[in-house]
Protein backbone atom coordinates (compact mmCIF):
# COMPACT_ATOMS: atom_id res chain seq x y z
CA UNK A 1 0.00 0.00 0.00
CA UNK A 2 0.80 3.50 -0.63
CA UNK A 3 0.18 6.95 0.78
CA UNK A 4 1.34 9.53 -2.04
CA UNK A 5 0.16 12.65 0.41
CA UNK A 6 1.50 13.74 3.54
CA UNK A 7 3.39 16.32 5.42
CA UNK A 8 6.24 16.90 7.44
CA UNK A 9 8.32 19.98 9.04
CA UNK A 10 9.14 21.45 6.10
CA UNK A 11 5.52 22.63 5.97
CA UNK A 12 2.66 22.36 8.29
CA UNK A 13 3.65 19.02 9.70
CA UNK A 14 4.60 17.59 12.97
CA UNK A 15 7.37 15.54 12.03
CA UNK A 16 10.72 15.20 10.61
CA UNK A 17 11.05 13.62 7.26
CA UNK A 18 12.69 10.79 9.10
CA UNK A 19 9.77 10.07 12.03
CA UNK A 20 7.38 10.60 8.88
CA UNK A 21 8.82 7.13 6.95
CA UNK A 22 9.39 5.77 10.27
CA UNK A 23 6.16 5.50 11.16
CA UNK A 24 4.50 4.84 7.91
CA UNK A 25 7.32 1.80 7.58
CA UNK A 26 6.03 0.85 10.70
CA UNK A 27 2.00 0.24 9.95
CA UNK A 28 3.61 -1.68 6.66
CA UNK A 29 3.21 0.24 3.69
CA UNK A 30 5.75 -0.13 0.97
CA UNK A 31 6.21 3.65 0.22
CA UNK A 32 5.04 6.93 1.18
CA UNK A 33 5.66 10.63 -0.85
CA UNK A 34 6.51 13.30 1.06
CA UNK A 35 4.55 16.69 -0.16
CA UNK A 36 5.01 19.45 1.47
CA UNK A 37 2.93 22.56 0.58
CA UNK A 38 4.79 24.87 -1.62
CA UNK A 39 4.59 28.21 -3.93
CA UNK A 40 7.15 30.49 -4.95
CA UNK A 41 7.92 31.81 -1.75
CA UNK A 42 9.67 28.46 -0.39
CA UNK A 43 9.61 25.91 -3.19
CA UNK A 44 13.29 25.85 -3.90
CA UNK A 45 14.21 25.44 0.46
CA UNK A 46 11.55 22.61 0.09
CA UNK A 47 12.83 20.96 -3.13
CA UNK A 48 16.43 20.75 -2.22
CA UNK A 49 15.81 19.32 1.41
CA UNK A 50 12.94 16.51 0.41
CA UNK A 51 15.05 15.51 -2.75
CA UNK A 52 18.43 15.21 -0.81
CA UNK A 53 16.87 13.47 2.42
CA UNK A 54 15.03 10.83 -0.18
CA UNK A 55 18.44 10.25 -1.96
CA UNK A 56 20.34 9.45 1.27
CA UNK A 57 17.28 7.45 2.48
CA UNK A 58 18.53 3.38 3.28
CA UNK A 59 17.98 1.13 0.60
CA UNK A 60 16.05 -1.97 1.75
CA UNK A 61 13.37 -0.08 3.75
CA UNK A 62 10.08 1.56 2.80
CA UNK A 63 10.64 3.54 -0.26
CA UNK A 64 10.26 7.68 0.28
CA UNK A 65 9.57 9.35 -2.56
CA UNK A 66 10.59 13.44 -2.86
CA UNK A 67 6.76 15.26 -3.48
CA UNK A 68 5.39 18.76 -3.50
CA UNK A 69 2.19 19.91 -2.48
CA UNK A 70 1.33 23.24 -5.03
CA UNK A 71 -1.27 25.08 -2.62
CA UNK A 72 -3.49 28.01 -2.83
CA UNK A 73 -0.98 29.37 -6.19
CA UNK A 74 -2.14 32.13 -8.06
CA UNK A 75 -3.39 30.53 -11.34
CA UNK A 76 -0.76 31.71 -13.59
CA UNK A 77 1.92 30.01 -11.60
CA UNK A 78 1.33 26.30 -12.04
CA UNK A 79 3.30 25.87 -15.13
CA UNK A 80 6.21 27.45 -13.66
CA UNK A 81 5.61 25.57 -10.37
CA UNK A 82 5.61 22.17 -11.55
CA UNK A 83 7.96 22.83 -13.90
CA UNK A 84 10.93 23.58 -11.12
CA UNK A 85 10.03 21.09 -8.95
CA UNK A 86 9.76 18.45 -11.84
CA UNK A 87 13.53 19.64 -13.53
CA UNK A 88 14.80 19.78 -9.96
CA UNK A 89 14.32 15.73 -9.09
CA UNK A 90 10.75 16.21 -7.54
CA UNK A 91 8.82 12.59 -8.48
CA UNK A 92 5.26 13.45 -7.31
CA UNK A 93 3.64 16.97 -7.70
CA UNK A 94 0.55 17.22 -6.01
CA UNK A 95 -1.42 20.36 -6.80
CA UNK A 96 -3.99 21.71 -3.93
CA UNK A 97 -7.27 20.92 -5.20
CA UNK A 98 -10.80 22.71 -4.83
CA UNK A 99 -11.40 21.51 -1.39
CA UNK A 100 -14.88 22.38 0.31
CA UNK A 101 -13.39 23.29 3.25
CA UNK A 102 -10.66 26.00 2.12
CA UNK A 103 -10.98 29.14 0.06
CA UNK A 104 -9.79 27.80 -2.60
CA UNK A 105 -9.72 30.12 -6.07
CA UNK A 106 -11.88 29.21 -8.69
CA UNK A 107 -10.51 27.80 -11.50
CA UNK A 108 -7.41 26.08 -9.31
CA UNK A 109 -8.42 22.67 -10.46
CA UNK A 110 -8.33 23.60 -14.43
CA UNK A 111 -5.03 25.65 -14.03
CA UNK A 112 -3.30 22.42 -12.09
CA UNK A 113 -4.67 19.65 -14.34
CA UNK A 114 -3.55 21.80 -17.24
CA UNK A 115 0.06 21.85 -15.64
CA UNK A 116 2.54 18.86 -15.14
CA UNK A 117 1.59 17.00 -12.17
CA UNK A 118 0.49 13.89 -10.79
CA UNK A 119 -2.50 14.31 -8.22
CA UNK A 120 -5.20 16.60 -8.01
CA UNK A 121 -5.96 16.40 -4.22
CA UNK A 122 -9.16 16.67 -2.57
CA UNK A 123 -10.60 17.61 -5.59
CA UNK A 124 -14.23 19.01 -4.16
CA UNK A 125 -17.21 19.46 -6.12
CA UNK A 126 -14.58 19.20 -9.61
CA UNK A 127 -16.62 19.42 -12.35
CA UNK A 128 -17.06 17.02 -15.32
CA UNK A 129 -15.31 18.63 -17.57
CA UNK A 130 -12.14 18.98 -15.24
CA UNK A 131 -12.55 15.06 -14.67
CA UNK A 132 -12.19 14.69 -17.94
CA UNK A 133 -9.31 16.19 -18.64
CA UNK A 134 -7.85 14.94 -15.71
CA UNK A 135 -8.95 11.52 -17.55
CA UNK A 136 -7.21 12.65 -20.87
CA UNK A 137 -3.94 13.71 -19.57
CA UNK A 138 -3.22 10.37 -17.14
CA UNK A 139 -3.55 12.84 -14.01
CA UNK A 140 -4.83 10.55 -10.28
CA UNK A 141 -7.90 12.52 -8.40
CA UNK A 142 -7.30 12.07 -4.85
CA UNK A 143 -9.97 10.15 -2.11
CA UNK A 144 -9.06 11.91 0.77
CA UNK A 145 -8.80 9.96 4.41
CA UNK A 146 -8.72 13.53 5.98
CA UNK A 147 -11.63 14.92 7.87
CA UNK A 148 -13.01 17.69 5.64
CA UNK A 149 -11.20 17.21 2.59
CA UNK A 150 -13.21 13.96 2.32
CA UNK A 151 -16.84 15.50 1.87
CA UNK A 152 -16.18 15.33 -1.72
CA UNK A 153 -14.83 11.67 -2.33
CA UNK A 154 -18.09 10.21 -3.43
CA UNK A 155 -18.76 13.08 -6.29
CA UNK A 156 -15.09 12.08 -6.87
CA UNK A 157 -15.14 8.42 -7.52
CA UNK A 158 -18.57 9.06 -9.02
CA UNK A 159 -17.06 11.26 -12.20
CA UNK A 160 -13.75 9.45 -11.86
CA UNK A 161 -15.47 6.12 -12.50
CA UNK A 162 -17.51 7.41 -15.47
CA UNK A 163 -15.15 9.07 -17.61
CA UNK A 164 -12.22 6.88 -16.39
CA UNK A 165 -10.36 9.11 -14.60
CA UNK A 166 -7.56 7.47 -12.39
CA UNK A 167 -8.23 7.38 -8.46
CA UNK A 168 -5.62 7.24 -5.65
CA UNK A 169 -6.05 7.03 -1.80
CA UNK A 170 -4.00 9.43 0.22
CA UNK A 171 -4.15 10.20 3.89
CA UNK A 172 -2.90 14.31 3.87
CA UNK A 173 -1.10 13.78 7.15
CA UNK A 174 0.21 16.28 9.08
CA UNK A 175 0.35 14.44 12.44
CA UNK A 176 1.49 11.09 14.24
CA UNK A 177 -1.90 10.65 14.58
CA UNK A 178 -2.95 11.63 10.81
CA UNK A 179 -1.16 8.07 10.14
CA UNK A 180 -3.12 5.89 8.71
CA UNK A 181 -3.56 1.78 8.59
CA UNK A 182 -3.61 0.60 5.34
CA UNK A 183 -7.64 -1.00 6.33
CA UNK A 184 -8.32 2.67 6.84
CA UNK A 185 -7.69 3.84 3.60
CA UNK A 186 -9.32 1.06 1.82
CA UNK A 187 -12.14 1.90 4.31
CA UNK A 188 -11.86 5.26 2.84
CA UNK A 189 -12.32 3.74 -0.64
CA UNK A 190 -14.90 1.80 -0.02
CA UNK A 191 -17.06 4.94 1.65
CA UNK A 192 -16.93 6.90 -0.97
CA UNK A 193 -18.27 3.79 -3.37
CA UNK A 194 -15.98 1.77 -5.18
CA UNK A 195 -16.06 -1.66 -5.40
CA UNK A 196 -13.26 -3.83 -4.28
CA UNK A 197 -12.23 -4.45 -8.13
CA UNK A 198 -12.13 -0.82 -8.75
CA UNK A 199 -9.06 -0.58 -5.21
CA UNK A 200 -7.38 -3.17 -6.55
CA UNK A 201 -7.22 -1.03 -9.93
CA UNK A 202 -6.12 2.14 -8.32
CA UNK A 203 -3.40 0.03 -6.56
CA UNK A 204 -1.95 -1.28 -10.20
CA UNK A 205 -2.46 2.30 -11.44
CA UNK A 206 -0.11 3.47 -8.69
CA UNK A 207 2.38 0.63 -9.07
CA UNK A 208 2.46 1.63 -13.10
CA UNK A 209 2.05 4.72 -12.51
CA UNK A 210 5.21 5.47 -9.95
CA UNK A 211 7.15 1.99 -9.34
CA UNK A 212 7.84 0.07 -12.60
């Protein structure tokens, strides 16, 4: 299992990159992205910490993988966003999604999908047409495990699943006690609708997607 969203000190979090894949290695998943929330105020700090602490990481253990969190960016700055953290050795850009529960701007969700990254998270009320070109382009819409954020998961995996969108589970920790079991975010999965067949699918997605 895999959790492709979570935070440490280098943001909002409560832990150090280190305690983060600790923990995670500890309640057995295989690997876990670190994604800080960025924007051009602290991306390149960010960047150069996550992708040199991943690099020095063990071999042998869970697998950390250097991420970014885009959040609350001013529309026009997604290209150029994604586009630093992607040439500087960032594997997973996650772009702050249309939440329900944040002030997010309108039109956040067309500017990142129209950008290079990976995961829309906690996409919110997205509309069709942004779930299909998240479709289109190969971009994962997030089912969030975290209280808020999750309001939207079954419009989510509703759209996703009929237009064929790819899904992924993510937790969007920020604490030791954000941390969650793998059952929980299948639990998550299954609340917001999807079929056992359809987790085993995001699960291969991922494993395409990030591992082979």
């Amino acid at each position: 299992m895999f959790d492709l969203h979570t935070h440490s000190i280098l943001s909002d979090g409560e832990l150090l990159p280190s305690e983060l894949a600790c923990r995670y290695e500890e309640k057995g998943f295989r690997a876990v992205a670190i994604t800080d929330h960025v924007d051009l105020s602290n991306i390149k700090q960010v960047v150069i910490s996550i992708v040199d602490f991943c690099a020095q990481w063990p071999k042998g253990r869970i697998k950390v993988i250097p991420g970014v969190e885009l959040t609350h960016l001013p529309l026009e700055q997604f290209t150029t966003a994604a586009g630093y953290a992607r040439k500087n050795g960032i594997k997973i850009i996650v772009a702050h999604g249309q939440t329900i529960v944040e002030p997010v701007v309108e039109g956040t969700a067309r500017a990142a999908l129209s950008a290079d990254i990976d995961i829309l998270s906690h996409p919110g009320l997205i509309s069709e047409a942004d779930v299909k070109l998240a479709a289109r382009r190969g971009i994962f819409l997030e089912l969030s495990a975290r209280k808020g954020h999750c309001l939207g998961n079954g419009h989510v995996a509703r759209l996703a699943v009929k237009y064929g969108a790819k899904l992924c589970v993510n937790s969007d920790s920020h604490s030791p006690s954000d941390i969650p079991s793998i059952e929980f975010l299948r639990s998550a999965a299954l609340g917001a609708g999807l079929s056992q067949k359809a987790i085993v699918k995001i699960h291969k997605d991922i494993e395409s997607a990030f591992f082979l």
